[in-house]
Protein backbone atom coordinates (compact mmCIF):
# COMPACT_ATOMS: atom_id res chain seq x y z
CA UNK A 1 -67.35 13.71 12.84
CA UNK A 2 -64.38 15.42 10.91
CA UNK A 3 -64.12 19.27 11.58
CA UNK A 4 -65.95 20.46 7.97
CA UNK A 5 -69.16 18.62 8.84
CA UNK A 6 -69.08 19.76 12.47
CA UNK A 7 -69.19 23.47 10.65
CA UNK A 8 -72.06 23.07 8.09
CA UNK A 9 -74.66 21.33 11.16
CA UNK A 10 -73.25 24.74 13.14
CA UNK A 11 -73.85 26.68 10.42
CA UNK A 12 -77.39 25.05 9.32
CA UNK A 13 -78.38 25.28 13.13
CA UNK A 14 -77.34 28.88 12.87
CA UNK A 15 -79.53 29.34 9.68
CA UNK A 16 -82.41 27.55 11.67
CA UNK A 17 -82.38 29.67 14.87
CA UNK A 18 -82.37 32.82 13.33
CA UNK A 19 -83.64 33.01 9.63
CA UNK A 20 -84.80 36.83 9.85
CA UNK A 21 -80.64 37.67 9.92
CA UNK A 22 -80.33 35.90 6.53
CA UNK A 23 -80.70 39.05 4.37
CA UNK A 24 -82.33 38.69 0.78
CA UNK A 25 -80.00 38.34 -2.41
CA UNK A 26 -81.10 39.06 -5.17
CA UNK A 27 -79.88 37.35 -8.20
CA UNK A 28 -77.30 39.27 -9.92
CA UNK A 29 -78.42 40.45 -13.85
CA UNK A 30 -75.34 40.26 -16.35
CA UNK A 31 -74.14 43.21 -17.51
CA UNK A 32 -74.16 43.66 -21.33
CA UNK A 33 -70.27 45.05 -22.18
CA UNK A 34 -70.21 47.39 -24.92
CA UNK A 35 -67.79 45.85 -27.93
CA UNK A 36 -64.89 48.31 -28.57
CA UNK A 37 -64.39 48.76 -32.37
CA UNK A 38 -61.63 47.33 -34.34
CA UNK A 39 -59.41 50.61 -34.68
CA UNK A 40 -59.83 50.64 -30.98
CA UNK A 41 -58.93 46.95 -30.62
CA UNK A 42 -55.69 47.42 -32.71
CA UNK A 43 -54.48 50.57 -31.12
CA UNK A 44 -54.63 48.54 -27.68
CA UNK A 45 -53.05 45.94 -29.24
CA UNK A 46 -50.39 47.93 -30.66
CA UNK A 47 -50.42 50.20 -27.09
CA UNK A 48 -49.82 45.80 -25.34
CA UNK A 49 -46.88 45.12 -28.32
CA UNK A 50 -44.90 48.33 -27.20
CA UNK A 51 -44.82 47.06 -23.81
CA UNK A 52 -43.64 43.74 -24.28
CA UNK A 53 -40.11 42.86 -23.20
CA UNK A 54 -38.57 40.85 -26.56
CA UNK A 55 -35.90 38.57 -26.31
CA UNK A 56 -32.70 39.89 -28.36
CA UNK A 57 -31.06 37.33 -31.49
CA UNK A 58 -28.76 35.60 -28.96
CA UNK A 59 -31.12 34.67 -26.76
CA UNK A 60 -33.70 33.30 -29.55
CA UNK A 61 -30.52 31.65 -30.77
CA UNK A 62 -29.59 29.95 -27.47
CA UNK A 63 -33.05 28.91 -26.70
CA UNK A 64 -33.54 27.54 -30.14
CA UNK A 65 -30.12 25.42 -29.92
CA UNK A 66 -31.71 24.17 -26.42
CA UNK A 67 -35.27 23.04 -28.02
CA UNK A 68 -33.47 21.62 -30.85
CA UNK A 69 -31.32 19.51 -28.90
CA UNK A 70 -33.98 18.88 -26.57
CA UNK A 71 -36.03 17.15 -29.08
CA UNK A 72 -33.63 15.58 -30.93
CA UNK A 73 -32.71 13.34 -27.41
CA UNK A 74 -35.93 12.77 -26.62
CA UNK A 75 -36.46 11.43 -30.43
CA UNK A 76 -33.35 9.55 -30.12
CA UNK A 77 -34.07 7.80 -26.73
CA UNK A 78 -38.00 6.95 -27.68
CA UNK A 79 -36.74 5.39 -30.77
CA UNK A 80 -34.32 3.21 -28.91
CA UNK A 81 -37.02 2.29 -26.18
CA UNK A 82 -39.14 1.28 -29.36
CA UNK A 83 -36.34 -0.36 -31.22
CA UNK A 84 -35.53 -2.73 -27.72
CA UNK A 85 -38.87 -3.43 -27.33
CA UNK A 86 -39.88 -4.07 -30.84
CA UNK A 87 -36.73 -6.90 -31.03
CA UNK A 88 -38.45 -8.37 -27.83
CA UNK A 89 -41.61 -8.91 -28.88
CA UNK A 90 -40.09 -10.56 -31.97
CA UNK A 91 -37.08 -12.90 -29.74
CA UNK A 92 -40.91 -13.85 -27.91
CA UNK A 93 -43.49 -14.45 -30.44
CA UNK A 94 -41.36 -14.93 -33.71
């Protein structure tokens, strides 16, 4: 018996020996949430905007040079994987 059985027979002989502790739950009833209006919507958007912290130009710059270069190695290396295997196949079957 691993440890996490030996619990739930503990905790259904618990259950068994003493059923009047168990109290009653009652099924919880969802709560209807009022919808804000739009003008509120956009002023919390707006309120959520001011707070961000935005990246200055260099920073886009620097992180666009990375994805850019990034991609473009990735493109170049699956294209030579394809290439290789693409001459294979044809050395084998052609």
């Amino acid at each position: 018996m691993n440890r996490e059985f030996k619990r739930e027979v503990d905790r259904q002989r618990r259950r068994e020996e003493a059923p009047e502790r168990r109290p009653e739950v009652e099924p919880l009833q969802p709560t209807r949430r009022q919808r804000t209006g739009t003008r509120q919507f956009l002023k919390e958007v707006r309120g959520e905007l001011k707070r961000v912290a935005w990246p200055s130009r260099k920073e886009i710059a620097s992180y666009s040079v990375v994805v850019i270069v990034s991609v473009s190695l990735i493109t170049a290396f699956i294209f030579a994987i394809d290439f290789a295997f693409g001459q294979l196949i044809l050395r084998i079957f052609g």
